[in-house]
Protein backbone atom coordinates (compact mmCIF):
# COMPACT_ATOMS: atom_id res chain seq x y z
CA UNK A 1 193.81 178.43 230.98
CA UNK A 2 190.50 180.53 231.82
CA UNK A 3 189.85 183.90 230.68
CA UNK A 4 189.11 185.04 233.75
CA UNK A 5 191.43 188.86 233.68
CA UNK A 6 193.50 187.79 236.59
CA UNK A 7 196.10 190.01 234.63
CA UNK A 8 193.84 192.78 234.61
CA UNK A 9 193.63 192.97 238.45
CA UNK A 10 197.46 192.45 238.47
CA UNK A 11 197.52 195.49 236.82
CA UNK A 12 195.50 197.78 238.31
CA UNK A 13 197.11 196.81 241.89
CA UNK A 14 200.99 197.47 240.37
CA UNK A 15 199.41 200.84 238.53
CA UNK A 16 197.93 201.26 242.03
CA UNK A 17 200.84 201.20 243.98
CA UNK A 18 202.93 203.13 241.25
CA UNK A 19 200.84 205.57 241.69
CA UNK A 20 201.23 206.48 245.40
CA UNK A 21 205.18 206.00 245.09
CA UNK A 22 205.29 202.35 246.84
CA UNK A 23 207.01 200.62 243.23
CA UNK A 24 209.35 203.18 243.21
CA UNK A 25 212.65 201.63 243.81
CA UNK A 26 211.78 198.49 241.88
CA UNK A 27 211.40 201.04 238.95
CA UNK A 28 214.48 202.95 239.03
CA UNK A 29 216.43 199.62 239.20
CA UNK A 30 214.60 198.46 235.98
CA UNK A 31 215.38 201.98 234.50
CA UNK A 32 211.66 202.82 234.14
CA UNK A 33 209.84 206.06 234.86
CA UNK A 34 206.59 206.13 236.53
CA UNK A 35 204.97 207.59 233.89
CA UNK A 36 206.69 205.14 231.39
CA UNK A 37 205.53 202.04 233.98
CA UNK A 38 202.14 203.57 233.80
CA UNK A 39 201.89 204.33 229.88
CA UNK A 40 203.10 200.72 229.47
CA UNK A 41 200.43 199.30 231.80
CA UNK A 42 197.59 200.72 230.12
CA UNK A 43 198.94 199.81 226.66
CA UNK A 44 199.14 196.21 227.76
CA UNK A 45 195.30 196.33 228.55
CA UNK A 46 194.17 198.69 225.90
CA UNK A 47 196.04 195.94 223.44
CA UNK A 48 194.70 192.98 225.45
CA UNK A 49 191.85 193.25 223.18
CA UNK A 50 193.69 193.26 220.30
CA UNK A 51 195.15 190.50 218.59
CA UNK A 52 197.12 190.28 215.01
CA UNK A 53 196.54 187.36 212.73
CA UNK A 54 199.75 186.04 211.25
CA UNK A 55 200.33 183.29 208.29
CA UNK A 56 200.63 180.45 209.98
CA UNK A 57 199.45 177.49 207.37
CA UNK A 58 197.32 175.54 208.57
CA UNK A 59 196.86 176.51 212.10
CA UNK A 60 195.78 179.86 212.63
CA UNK A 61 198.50 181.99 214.18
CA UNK A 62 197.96 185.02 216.11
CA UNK A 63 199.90 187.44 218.64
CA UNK A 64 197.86 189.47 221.16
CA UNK A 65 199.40 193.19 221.51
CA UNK A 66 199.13 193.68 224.93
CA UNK A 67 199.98 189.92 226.08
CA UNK A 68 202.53 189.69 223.35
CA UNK A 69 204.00 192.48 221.26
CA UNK A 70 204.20 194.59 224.11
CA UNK A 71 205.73 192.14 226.88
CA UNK A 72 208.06 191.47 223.86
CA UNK A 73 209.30 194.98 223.35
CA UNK A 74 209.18 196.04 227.06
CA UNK A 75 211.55 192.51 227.32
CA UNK A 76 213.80 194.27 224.67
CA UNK A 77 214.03 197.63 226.11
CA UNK A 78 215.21 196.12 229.31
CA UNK A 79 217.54 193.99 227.79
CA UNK A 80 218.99 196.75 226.20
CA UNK A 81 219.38 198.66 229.77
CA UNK A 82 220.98 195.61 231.02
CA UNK A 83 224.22 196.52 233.31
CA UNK A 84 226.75 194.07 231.88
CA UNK A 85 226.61 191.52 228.77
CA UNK A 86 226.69 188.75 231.52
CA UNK A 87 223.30 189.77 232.67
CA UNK A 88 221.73 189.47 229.22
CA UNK A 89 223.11 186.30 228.60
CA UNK A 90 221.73 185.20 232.31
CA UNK A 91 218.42 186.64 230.59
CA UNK A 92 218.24 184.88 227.70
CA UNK A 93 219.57 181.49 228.93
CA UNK A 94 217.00 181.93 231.79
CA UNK A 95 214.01 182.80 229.41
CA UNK A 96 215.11 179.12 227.74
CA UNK A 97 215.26 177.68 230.95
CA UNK A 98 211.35 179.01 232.14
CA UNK A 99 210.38 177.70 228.74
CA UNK A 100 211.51 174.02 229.50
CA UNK A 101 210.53 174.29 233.40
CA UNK A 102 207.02 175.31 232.70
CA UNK A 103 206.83 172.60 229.70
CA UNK A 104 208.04 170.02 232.50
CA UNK A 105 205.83 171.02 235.13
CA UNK A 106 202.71 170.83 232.38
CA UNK A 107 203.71 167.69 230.96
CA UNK A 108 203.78 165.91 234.71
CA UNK A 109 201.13 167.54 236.01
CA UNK A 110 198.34 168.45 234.03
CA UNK A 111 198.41 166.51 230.41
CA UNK A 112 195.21 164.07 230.01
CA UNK A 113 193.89 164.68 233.15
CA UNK A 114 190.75 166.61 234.33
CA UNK A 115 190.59 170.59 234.62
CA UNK A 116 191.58 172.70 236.78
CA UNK A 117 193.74 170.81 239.37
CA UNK A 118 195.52 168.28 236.77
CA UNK A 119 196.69 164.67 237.60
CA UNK A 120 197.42 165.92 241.89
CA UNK A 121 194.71 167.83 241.95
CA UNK A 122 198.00 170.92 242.98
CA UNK A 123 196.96 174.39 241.35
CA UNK A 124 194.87 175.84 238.45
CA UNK A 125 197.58 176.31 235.56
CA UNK A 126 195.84 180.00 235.37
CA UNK A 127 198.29 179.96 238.90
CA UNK A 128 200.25 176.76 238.82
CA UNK A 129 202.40 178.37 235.33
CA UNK A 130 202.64 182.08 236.35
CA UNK A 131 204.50 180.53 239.34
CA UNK A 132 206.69 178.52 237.79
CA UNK A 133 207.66 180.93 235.58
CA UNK A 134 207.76 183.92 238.27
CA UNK A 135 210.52 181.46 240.54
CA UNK A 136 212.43 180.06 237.29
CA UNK A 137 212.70 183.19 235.44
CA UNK A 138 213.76 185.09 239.33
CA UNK A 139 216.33 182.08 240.05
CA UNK A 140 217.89 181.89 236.54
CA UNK A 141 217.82 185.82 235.80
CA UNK A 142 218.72 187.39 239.83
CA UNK A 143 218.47 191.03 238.69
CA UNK A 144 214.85 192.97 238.57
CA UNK A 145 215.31 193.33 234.55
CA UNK A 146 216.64 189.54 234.13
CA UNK A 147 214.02 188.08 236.11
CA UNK A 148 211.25 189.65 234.13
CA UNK A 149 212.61 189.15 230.86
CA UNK A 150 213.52 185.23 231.83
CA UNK A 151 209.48 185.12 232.90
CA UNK A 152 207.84 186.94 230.35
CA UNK A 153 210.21 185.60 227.40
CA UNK A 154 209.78 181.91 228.86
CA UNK A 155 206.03 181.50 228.89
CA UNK A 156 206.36 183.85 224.73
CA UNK A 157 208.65 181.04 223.64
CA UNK A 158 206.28 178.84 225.18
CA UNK A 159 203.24 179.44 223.06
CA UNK A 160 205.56 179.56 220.05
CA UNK A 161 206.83 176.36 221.05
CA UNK A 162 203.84 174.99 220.61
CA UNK A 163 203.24 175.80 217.29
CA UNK A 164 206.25 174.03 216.05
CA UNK A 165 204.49 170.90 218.09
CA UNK A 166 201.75 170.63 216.67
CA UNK A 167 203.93 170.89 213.06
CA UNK A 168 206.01 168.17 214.02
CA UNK A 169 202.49 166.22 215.68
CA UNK A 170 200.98 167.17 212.40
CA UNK A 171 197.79 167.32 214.49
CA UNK A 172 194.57 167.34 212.58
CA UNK A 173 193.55 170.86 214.15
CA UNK A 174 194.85 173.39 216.47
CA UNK A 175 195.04 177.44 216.92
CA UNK A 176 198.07 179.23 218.81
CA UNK A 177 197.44 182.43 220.72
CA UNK A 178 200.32 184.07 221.54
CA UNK A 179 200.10 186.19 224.48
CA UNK A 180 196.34 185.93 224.13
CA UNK A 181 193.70 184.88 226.52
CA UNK A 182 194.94 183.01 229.67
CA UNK A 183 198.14 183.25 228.62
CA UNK A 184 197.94 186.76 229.19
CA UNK A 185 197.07 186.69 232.68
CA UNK A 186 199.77 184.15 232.96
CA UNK A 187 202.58 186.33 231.10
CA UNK A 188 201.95 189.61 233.31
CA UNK A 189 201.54 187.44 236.62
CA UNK A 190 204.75 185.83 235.88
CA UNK A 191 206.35 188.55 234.89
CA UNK A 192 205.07 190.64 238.35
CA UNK A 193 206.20 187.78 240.68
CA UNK A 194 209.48 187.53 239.14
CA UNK A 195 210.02 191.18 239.89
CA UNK A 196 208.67 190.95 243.40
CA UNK A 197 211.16 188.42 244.09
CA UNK A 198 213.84 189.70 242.85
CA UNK A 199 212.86 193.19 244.66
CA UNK A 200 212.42 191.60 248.07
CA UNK A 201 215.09 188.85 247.96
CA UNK A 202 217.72 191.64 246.82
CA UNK A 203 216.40 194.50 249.18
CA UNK A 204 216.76 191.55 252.34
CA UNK A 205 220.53 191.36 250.58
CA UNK A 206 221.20 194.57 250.59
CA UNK A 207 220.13 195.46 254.35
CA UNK A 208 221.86 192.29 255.72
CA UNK A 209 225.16 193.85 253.66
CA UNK A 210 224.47 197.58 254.36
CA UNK A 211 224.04 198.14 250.67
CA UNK A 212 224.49 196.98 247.07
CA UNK A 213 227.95 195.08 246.91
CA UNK A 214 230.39 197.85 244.73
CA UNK A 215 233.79 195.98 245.03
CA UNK A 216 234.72 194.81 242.06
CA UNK A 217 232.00 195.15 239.93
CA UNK A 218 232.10 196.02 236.59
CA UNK A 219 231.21 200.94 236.40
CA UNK A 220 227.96 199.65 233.82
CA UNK A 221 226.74 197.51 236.62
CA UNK A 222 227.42 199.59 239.24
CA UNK A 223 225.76 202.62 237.28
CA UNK A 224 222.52 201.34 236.64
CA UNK A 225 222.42 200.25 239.93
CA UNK A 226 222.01 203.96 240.93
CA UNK A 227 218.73 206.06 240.50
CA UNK A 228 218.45 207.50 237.29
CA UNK A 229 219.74 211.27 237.29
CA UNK A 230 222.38 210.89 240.28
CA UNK A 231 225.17 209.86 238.63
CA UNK A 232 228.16 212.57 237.79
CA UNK A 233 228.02 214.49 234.81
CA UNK A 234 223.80 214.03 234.94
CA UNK A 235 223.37 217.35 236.33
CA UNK A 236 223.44 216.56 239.76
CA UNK A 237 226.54 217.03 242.09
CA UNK A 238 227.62 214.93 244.69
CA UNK A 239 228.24 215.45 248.05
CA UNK A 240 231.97 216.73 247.80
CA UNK A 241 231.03 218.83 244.79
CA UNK A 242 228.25 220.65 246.85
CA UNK A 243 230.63 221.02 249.37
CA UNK A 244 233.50 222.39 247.82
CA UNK A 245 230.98 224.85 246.31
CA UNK A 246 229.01 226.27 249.13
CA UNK A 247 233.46 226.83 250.65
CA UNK A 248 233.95 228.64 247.30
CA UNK A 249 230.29 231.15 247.84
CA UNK A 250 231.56 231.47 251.73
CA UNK A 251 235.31 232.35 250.54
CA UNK A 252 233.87 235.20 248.00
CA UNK A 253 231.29 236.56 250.41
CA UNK A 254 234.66 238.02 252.60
């Protein structure tokens, strides 16, 4: 992959439109502020530049904060806001799936073959990956928060994955990056597209059904499918409540 900071025009365009209150919705389902979106954007590309050597024997291991660590614990965060267990499993499964999609789609169509277009001459793998991972991660995971994690944990596992190969290759030399250079642009596009998707494939949903689908669905799901701060006992009153208290201020004004 190139180093050219795809990621960091990603960024600015999704800190952009959080900004003027266009992400909005896709935020709220996540369980994420705007100021928290924000404050994690610029971390990711204040610690782009910052990478952490680890022990890795004989090929030299290091993890890039903002392409990494910070992907990593934003993954965990959202994991943890996750409505139902079934949705974290979907997660994790789906981050394994990515993994082995992207691998696949690597191994057929770029491995020994010239730079940037691979053996069919398709897509750059600076594009060709992020997609994979955006539609894999989006198809495996559904929700906002699975989608992401499945992307962003997928193409992670990735470059750890291919540490272990070149163990098991016992190749004569070899560095792994994780979450560093190109595979940071690759990590926050994924992760971006997988979002998108799942934001306009479930708002299309939701308008051809009139609305999220309620029966039968589990209160945790259903409750952090609503925006933060309006559900009862958050300090806000619904609409019988409000009602029932503007009869009770009419019935004492007599």
């Amino acid at each position: 992959m190139t180093g050219f900071p795809v990621g960091f025009t990603a960024l600015i365009i999704v800190s952009l439109l959080i900004f003027f209150g266009l992400a909005h919705r896709a935020l709220d389902r996540m369980r994420l502020t705007d100021r928290g979106a924000l404050a994690v954007i610029v971390a990711m590309i204040i610690g782009s530049f910052i990478s952490i050597p680890i022990p890795g024997g004989r090929y030299p291991v290091s993890i890039n904060v903002g392409g990494g660590l910070i992907p990593l614990g934003l993954a965990i965060y959202l994991l943890s806001k996750a409505g139902t267990a079934a949705e974290r499993t979907r997660a994790l499964v789906g981050a394994g799936v990515t993994a082995l999609a992207v691998y696949a789609v690597g191994s057929l169509v770029m491995r020994g073959l010239p730079e940037p277009g691979g053996r069919y001459e398709i897509l750059d793998a600076l594009w060709l990956y992020p997609l994979v991972a955006g539609l894999v991660g989006y198809l495996a995971g559904r929700s906002r928060r699975a989608a992401f994690v499945s992307a962003t944990l997928g193409l992670l596992a990735l470059d750890i994955g291919y540490y272990f190969w070149l163990v098991a290759r016992g190749a004569p030399a070899g560095r792994v990056a994780i979450g560093g250079a190109g595979a940071f642009d690759a990590i926050v596009l994924a992760g971006i597209l997988a979002v998108l998707l799942a934001e306009v494939v479930g708002e299309v949903r939701e308008r051809l059904q009139g609305g999220p689908a309620m029966k039968g669905r589990p209160e945790a799901l259903l409750k952090a499918l609503r925006k933060p701060g309006t559900d009862p006992g958050d300090g806000e009153e619904d609409a019988a409540g409000k009602e029932d208290r503007k009869t009770g201020e009419r019935g004492s004004l007599k």
